[in-house]
PDB file of N, CA and C in Angstrom:
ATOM      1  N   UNK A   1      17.708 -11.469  -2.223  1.00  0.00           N
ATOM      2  CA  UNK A   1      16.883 -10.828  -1.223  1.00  0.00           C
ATOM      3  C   UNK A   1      15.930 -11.852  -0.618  1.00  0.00           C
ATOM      4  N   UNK A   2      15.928 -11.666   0.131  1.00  0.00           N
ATOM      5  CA  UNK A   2      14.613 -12.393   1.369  1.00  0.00           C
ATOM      6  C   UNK A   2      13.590 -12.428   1.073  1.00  0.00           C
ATOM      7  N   UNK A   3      12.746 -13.437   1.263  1.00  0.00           N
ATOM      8  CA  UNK A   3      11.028 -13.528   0.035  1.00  0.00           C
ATOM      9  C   UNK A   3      10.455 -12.277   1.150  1.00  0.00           C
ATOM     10  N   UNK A   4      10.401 -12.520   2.595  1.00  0.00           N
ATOM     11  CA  UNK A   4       9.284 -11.898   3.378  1.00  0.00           C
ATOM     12  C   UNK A   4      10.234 -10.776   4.011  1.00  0.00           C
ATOM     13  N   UNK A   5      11.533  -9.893   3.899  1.00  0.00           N
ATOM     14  CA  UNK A   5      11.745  -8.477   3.989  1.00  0.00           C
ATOM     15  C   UNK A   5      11.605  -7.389   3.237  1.00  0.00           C
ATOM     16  N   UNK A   6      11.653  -6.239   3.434  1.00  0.00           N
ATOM     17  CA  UNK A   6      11.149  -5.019   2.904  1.00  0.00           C
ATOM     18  C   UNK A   6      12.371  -4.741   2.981  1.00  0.00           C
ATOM     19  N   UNK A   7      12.962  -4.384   1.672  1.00  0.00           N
ATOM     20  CA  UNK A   7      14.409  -3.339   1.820  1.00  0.00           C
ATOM     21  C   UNK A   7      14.334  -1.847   1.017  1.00  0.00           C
ATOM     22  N   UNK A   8      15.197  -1.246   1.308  1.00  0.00           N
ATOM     23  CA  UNK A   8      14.995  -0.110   0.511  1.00  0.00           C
ATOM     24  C   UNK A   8      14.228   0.187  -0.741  1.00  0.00           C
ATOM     25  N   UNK A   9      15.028  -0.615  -1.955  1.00  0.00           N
ATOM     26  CA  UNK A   9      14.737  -0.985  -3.409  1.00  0.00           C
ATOM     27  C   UNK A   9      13.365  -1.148  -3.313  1.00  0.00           C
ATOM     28  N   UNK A  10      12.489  -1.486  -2.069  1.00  0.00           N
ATOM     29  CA  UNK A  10      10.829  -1.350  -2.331  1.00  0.00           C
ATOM     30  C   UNK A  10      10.060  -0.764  -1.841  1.00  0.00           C
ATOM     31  N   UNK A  11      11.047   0.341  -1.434  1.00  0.00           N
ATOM     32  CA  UNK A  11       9.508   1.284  -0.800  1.00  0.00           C
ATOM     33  C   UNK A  11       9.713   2.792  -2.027  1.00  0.00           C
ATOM     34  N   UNK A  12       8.946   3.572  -2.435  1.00  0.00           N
ATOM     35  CA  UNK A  12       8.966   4.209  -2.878  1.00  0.00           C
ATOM     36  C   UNK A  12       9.099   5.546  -2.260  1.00  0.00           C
ATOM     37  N   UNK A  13      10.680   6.223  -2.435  1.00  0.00           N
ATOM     38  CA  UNK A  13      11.348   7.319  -1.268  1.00  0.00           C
ATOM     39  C   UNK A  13      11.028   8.921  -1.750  1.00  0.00           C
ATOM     40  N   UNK A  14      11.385   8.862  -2.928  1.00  0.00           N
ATOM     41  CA  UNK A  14      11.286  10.315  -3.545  1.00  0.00           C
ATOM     42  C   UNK A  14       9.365  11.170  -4.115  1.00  0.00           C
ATOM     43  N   UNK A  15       9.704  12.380  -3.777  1.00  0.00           N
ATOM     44  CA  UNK A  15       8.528  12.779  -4.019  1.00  0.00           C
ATOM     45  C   UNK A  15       8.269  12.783  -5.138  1.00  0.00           C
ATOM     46  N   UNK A  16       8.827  12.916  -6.320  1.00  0.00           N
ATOM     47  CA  UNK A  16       8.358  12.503  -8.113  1.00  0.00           C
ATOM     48  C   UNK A  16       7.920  11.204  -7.870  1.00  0.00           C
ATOM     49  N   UNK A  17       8.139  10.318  -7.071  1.00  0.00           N
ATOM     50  CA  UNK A  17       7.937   8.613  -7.411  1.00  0.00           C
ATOM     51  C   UNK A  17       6.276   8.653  -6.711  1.00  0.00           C
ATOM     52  N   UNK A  18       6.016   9.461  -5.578  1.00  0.00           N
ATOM     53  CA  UNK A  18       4.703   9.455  -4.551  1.00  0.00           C
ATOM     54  C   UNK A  18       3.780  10.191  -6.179  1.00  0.00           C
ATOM     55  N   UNK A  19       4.312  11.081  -6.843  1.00  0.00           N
ATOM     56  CA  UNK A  19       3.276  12.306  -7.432  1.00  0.00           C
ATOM     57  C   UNK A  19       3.356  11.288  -8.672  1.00  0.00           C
ATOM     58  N   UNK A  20       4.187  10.359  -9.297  1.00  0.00           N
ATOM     59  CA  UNK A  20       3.592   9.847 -10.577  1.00  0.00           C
ATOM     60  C   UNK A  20       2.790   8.308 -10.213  1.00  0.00           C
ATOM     61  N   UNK A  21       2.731   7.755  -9.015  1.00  0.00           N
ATOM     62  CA  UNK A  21       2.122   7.051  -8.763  1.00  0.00           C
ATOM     63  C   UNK A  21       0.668   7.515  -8.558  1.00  0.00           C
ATOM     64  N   UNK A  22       0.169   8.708  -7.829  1.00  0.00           N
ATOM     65  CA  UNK A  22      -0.877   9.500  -8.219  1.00  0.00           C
ATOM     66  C   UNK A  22      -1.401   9.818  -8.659  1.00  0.00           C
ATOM     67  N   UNK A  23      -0.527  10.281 -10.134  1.00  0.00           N
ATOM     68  CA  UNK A  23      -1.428  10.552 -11.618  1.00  0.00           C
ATOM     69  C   UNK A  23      -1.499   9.965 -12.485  1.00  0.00           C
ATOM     70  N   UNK A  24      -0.802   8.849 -12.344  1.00  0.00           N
ATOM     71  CA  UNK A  24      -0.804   8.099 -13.430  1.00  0.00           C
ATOM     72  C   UNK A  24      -1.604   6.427 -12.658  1.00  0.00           C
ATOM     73  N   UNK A  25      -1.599   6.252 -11.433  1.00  0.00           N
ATOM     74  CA  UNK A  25      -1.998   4.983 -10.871  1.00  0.00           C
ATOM     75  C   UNK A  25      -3.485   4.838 -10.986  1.00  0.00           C
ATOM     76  N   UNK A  26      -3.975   3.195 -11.406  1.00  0.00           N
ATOM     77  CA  UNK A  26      -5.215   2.819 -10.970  1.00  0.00           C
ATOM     78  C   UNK A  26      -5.830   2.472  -9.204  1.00  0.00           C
ATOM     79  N   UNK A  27      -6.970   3.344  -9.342  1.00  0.00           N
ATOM     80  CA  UNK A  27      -7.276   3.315  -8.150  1.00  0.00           C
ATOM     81  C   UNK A  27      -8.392   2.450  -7.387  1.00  0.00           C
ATOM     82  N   UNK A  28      -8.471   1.842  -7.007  1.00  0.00           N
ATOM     83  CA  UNK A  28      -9.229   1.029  -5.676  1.00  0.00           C
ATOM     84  C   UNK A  28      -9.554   1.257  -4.763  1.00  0.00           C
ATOM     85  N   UNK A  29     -10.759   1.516  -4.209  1.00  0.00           N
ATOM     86  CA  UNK A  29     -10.804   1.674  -2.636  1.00  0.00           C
ATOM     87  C   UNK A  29     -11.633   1.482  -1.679  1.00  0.00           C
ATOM     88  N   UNK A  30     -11.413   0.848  -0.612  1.00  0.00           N
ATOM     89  CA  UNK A  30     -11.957   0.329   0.418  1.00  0.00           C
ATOM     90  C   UNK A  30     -12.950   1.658   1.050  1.00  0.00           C
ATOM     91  N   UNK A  31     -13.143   0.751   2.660  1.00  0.00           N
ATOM     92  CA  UNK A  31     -13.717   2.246   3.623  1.00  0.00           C
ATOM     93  C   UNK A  31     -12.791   2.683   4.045  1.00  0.00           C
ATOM     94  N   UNK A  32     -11.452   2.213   4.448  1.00  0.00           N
ATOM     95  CA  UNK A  32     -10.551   2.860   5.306  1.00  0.00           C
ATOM     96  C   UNK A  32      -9.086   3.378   4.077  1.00  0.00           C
ATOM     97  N   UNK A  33      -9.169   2.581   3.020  1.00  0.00           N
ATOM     98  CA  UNK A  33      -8.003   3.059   2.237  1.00  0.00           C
ATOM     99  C   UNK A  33      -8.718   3.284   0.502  1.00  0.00           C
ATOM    100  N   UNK A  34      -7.209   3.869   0.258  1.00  0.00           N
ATOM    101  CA  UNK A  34      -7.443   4.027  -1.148  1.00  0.00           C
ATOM    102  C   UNK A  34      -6.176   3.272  -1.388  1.00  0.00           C
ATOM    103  N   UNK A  35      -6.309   2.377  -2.562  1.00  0.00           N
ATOM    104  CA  UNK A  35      -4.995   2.041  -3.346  1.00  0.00           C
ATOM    105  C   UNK A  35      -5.171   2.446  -4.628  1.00  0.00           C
ATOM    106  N   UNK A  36      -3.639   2.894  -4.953  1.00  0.00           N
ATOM    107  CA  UNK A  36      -3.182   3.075  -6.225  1.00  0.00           C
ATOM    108  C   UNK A  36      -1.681   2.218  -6.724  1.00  0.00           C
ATOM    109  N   UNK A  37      -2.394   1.770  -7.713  1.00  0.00           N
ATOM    110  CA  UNK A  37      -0.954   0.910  -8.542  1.00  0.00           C
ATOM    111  C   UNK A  37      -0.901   1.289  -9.858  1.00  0.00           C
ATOM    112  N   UNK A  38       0.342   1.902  -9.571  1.00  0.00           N
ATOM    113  CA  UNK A  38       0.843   2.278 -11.116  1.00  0.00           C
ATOM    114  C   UNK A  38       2.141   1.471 -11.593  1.00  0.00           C
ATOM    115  N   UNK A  39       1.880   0.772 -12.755  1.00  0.00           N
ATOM    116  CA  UNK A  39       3.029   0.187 -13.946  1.00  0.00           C
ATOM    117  C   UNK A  39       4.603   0.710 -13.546  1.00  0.00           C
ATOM    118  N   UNK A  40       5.567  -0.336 -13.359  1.00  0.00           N
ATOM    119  CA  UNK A  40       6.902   0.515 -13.406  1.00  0.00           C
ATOM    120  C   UNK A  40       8.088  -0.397 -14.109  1.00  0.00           C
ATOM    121  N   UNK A  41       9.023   0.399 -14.398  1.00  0.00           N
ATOM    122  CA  UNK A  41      10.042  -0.559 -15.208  1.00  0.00           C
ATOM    123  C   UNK A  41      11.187  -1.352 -14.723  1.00  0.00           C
ATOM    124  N   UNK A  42      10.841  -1.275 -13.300  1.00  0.00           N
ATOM    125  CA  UNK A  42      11.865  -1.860 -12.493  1.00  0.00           C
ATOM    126  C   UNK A  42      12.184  -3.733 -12.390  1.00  0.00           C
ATOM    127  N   UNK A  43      10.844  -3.837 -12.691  1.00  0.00           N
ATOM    128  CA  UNK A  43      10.815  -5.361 -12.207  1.00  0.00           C
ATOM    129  C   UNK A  43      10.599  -6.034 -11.122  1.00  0.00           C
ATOM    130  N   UNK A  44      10.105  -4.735 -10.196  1.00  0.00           N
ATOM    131  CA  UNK A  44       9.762  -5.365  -8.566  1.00  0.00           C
ATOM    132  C   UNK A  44       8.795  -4.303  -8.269  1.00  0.00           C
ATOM    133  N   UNK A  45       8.309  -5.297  -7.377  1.00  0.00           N
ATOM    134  CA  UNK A  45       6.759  -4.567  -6.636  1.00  0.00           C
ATOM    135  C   UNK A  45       7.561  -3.264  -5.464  1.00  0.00           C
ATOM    136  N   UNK A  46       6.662  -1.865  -5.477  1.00  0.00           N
ATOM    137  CA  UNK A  46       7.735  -1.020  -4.649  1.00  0.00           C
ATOM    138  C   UNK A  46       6.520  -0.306  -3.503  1.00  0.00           C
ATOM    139  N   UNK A  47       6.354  -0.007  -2.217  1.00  0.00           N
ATOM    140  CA  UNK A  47       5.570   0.345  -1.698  1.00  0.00           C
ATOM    141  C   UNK A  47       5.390   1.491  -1.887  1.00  0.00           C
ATOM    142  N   UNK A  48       4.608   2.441  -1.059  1.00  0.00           N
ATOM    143  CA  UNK A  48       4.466   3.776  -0.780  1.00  0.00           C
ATOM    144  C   UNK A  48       3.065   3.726  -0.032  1.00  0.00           C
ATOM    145  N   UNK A  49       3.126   5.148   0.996  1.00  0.00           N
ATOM    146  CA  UNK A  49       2.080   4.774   2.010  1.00  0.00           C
ATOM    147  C   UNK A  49       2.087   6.572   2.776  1.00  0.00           C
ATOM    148  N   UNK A  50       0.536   6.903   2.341  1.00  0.00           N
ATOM    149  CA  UNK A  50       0.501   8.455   3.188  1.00  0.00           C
ATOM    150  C   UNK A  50      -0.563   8.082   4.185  1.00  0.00           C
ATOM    151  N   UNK A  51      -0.560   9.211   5.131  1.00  0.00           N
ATOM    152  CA  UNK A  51      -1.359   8.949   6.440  1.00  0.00           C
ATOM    153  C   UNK A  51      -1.135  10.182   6.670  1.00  0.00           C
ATOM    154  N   UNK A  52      -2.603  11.217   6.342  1.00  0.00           N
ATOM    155  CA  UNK A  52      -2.274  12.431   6.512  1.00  0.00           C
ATOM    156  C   UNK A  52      -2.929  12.702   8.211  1.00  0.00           C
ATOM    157  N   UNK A  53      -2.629  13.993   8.548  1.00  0.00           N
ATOM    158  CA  UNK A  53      -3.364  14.562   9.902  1.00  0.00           C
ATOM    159  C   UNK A  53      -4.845  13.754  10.534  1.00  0.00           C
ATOM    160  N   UNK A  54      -5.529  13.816   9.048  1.00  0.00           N
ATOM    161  CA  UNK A  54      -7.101  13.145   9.459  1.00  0.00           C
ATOM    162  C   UNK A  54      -7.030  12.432   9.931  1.00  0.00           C
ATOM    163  N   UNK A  55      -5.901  11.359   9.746  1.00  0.00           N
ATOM    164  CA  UNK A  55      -6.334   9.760  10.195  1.00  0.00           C
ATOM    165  C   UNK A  55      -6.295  10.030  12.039  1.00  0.00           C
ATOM    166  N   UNK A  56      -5.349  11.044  12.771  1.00  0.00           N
ATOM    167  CA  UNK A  56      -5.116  11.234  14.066  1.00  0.00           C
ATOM    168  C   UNK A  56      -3.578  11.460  14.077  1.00  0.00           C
ATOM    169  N   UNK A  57      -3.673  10.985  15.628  1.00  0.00           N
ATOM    170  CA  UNK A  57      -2.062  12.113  15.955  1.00  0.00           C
ATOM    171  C   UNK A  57      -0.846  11.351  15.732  1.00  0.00           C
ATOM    172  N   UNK A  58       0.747  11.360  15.683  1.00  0.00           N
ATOM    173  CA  UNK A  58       1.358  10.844  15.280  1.00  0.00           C
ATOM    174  C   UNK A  58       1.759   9.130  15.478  1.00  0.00           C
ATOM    175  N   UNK A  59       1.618   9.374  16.488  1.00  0.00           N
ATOM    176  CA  UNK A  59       1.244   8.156  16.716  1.00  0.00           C
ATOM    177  C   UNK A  59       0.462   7.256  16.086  1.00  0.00           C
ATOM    178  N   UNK A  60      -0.460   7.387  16.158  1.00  0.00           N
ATOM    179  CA  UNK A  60      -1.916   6.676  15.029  1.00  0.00           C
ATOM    180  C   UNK A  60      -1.535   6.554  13.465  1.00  0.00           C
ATOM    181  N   UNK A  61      -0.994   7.631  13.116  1.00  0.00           N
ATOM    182  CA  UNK A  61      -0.463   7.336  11.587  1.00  0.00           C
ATOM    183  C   UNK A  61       0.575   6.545  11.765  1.00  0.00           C
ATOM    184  N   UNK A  62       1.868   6.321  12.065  1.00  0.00           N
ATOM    185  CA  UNK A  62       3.008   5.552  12.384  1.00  0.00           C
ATOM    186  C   UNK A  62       2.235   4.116  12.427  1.00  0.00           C
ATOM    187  N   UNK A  63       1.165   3.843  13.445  1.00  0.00           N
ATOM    188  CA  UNK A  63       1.011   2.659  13.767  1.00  0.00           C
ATOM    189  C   UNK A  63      -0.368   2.262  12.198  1.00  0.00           C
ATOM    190  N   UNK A  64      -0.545   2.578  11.487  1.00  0.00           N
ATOM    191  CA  UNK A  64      -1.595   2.697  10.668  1.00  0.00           C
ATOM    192  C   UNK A  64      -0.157   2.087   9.123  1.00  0.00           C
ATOM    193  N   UNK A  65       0.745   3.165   9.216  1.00  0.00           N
ATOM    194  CA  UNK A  65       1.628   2.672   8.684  1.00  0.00           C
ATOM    195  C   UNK A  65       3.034   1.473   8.906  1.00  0.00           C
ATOM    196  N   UNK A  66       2.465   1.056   9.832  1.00  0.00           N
ATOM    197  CA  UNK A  66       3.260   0.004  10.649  1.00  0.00           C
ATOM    198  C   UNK A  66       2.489  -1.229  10.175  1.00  0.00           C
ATOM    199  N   UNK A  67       1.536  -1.368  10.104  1.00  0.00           N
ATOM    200  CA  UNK A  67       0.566  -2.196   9.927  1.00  0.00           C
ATOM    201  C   UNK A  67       0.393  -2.492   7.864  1.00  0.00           C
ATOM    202  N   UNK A  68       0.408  -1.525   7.364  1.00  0.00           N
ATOM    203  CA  UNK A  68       0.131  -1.363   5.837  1.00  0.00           C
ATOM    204  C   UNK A  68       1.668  -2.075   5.941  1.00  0.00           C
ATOM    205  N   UNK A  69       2.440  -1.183   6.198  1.00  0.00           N
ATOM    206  CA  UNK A  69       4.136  -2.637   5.507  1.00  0.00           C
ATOM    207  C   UNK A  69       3.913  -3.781   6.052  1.00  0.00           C
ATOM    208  N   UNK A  70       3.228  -4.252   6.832  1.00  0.00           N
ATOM    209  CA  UNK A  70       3.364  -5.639   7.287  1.00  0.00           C
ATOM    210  C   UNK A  70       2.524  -6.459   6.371  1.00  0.00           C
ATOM    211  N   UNK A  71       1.290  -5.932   5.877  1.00  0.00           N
ATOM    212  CA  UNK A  71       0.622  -6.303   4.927  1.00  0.00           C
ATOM    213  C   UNK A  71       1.091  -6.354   3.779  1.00  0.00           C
ATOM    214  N   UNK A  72       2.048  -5.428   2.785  1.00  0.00           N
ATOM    215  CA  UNK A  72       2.674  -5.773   2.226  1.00  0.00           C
ATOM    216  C   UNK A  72       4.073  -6.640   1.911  1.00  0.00           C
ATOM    217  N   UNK A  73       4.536  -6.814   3.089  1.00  0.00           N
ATOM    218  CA  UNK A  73       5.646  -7.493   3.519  1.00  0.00           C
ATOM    219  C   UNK A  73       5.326  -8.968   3.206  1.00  0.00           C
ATOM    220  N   UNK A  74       3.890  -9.207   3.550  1.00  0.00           N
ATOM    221  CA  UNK A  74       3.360 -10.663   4.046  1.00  0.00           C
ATOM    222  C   UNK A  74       3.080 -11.267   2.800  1.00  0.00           C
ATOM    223  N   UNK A  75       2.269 -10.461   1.853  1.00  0.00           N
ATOM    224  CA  UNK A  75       1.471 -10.630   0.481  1.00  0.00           C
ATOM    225  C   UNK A  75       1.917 -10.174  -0.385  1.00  0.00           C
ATOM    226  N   UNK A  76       2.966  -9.333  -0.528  1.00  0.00           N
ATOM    227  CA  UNK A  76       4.010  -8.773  -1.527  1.00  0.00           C
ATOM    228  C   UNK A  76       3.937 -10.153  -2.700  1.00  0.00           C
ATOM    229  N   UNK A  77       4.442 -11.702  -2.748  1.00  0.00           N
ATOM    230  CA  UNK A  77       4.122 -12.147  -3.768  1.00  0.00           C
ATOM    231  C   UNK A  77       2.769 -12.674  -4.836  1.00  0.00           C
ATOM    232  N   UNK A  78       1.977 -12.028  -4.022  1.00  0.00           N
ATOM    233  CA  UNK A  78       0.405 -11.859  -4.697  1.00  0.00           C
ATOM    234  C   UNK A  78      -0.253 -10.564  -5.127  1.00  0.00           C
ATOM    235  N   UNK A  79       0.868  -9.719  -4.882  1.00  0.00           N
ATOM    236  CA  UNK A  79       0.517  -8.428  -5.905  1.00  0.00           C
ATOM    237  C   UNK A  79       1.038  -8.476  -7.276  1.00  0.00           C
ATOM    238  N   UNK A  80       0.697  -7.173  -7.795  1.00  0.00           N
ATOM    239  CA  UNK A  80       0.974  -7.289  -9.285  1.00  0.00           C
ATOM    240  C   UNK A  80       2.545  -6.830  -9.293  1.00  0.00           C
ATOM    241  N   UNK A  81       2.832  -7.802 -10.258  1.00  0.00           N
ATOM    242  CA  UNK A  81       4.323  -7.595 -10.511  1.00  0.00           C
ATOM    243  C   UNK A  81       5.260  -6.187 -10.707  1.00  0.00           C
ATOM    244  N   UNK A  82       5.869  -5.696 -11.002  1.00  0.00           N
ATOM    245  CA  UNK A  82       6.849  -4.590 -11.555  1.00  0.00           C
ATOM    246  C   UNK A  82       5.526  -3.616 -11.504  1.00  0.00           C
ATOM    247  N   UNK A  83       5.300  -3.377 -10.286  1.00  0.00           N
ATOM    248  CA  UNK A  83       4.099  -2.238  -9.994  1.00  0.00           C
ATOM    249  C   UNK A  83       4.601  -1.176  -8.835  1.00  0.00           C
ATOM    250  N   UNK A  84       4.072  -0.196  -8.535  1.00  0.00           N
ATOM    251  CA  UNK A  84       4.055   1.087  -7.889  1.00  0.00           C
ATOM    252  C   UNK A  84       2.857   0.423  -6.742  1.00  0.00           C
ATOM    253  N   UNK A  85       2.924   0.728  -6.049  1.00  0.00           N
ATOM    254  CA  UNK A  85       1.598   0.333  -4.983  1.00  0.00           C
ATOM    255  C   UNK A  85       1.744   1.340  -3.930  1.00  0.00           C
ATOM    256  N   UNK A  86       0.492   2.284  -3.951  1.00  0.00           N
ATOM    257  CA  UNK A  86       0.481   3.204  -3.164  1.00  0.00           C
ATOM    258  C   UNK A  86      -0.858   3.658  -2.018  1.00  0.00           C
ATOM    259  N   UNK A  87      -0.759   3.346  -0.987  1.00  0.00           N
ATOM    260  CA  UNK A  87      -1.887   3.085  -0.030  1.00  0.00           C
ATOM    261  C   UNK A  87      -1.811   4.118   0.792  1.00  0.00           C
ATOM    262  N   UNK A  88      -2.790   4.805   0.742  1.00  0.00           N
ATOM    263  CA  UNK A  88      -3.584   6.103   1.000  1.00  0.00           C
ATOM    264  C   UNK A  88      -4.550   5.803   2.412  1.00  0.00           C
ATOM    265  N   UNK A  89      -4.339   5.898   3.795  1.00  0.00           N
ATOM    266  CA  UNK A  89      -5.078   5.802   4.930  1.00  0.00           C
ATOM    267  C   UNK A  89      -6.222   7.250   4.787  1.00  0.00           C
ATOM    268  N   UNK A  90      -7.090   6.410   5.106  1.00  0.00           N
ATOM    269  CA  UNK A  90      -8.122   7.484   5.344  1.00  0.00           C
ATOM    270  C   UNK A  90      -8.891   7.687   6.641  1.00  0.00           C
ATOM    271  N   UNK A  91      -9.368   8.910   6.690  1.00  0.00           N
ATOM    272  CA  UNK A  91      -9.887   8.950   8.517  1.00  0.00           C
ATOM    273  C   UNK A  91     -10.763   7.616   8.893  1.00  0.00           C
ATOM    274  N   UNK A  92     -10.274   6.713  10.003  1.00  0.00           N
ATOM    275  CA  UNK A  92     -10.992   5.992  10.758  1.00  0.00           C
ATOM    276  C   UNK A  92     -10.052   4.631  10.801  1.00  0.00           C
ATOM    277  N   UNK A  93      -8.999   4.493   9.861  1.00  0.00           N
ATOM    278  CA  UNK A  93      -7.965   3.241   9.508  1.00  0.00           C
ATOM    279  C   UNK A  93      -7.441   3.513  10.798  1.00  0.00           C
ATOM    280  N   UNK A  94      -7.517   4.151  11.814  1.00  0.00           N
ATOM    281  CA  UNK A  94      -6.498   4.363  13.182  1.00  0.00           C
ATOM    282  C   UNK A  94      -7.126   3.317  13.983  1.00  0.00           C
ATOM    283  N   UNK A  95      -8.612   2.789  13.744  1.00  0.00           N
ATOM    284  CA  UNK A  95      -9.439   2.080  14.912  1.00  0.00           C
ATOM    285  C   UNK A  95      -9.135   0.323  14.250  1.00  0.00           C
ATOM    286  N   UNK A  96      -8.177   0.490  13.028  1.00  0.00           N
ATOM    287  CA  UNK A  96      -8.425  -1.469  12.904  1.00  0.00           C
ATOM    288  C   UNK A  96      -6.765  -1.694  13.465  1.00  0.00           C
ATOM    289  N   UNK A  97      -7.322  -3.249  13.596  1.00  0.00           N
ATOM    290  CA  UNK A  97      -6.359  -3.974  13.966  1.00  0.00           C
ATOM    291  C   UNK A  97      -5.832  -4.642  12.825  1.00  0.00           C
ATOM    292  N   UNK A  98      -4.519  -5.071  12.433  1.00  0.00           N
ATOM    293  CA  UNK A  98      -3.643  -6.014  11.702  1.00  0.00           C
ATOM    294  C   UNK A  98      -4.829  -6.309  10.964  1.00  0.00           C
ATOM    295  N   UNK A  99      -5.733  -7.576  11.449  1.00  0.00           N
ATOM    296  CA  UNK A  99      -6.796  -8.655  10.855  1.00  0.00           C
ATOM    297  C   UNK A  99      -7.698  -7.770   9.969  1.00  0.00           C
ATOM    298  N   UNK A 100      -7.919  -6.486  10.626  1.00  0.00           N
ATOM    299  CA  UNK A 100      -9.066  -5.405   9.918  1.00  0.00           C
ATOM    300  C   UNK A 100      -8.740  -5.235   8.610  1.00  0.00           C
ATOM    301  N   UNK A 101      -7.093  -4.865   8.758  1.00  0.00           N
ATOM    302  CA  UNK A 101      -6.337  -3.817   7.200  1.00  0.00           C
ATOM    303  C   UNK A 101      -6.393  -5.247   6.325  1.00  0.00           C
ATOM    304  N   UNK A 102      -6.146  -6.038   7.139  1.00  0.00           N
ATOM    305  CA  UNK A 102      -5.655  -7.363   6.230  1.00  0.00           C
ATOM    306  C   UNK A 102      -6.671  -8.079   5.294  1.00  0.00           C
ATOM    307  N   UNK A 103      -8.173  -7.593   5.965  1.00  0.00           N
ATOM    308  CA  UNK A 103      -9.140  -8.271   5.454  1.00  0.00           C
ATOM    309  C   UNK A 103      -9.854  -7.473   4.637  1.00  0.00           C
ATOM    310  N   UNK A 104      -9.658  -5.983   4.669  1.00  0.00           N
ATOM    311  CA  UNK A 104      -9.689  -5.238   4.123  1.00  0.00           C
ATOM    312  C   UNK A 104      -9.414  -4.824   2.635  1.00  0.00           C
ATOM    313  N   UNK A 105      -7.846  -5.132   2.934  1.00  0.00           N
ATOM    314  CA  UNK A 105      -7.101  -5.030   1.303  1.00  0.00           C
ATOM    315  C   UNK A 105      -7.438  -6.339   0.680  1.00  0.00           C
ATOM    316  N   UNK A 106      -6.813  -7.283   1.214  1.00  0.00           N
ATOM    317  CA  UNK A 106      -7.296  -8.567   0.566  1.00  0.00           C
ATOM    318  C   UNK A 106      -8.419  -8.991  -0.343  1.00  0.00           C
ATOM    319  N   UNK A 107      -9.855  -7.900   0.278  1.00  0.00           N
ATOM    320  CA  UNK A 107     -10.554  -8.118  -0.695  1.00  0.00           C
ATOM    321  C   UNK A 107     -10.298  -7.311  -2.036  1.00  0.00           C
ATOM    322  N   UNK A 108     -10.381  -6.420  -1.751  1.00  0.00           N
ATOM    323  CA  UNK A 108      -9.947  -5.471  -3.558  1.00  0.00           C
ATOM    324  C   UNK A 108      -8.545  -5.566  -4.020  1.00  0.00           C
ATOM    325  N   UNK A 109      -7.033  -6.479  -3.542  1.00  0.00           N
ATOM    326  CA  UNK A 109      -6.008  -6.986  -4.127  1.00  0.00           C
ATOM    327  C   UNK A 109      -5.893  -8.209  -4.111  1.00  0.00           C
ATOM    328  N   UNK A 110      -6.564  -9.026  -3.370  1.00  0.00           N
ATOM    329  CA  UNK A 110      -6.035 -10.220  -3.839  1.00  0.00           C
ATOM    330  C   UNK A 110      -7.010 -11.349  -4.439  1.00  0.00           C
ATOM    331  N   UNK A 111      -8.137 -10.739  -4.432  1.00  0.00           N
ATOM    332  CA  UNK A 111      -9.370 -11.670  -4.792  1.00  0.00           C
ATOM    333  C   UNK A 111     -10.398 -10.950  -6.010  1.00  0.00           C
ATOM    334  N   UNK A 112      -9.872 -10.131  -6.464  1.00  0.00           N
ATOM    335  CA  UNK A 112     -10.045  -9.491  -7.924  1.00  0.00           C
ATOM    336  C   UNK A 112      -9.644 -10.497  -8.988  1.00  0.00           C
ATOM    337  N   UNK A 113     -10.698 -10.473 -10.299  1.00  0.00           N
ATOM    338  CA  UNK A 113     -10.386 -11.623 -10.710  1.00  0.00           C
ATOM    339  C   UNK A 113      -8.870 -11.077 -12.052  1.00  0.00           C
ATOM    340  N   UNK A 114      -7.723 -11.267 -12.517  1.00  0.00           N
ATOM    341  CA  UNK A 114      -6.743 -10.891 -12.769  1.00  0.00           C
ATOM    342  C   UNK A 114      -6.901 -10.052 -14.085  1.00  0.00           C
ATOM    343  N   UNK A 115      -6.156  -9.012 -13.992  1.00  0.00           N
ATOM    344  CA  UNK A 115      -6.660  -7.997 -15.815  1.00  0.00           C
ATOM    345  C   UNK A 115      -5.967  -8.685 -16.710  1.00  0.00           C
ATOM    346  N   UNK A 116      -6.406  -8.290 -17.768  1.00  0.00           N
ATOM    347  CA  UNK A 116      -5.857  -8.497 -18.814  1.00  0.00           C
ATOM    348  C   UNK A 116      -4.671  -7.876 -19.758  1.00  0.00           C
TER     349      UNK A 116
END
């Protein structure tokens, strides 16, 4: 597989996979998002990404989630390994640009100092 594409095998499709990343994931969160990463046995980092009504109209979520895969697409090898990663838009993520989300997550995923 390609270091910098997104293929199937990493986004997280089924609704059991969205609801145990939920209850079982550690959570993080910015002003505009929430992340959750939960442990998995796969061996690869897998996305998932909601953008409910609040954030705005369809459009605005699409492009809110257009933006979150690109961020993961980009930095995918500086997340945590064989993890669930699930990013939660919250009302007002419709007004950033690329640089916003990017500078955004970056601080609470990639500049956390590493668990144990």
């Amino acid at each position: 597989m390609k270091t910098y594409s997104l293929g199937k095998e990493e986004k997280l499709r089924k609704s059991f996979e969205f609801k145990s990343a939920l209850s079982r994931g550690k959570g993080l969160s910015t002003e505009h998002f929430k992340v959750l990463i939960c442990p998995n046995s796969l061996m690869q980092r897998r996305l998932g990404i909601t953008a409910s009504r609040k954030v705005g109209s369809a459009a605005k979520r699409n492009r809110v989630k257009r933006l979150l895969r690109e961020f993961f697409r980009l930095h995918k090898l500086h997340l945590p390994p064989s993890s669930d990663i699930l990013f939660i838009a919250r009302p007002g993520a419709d007004k950033l640009d690329y640089s916003g989300v990017s500078d955004e997550l970056r601080i609470i995923l990639l500049t956390r100092p590493p668990q144990a």
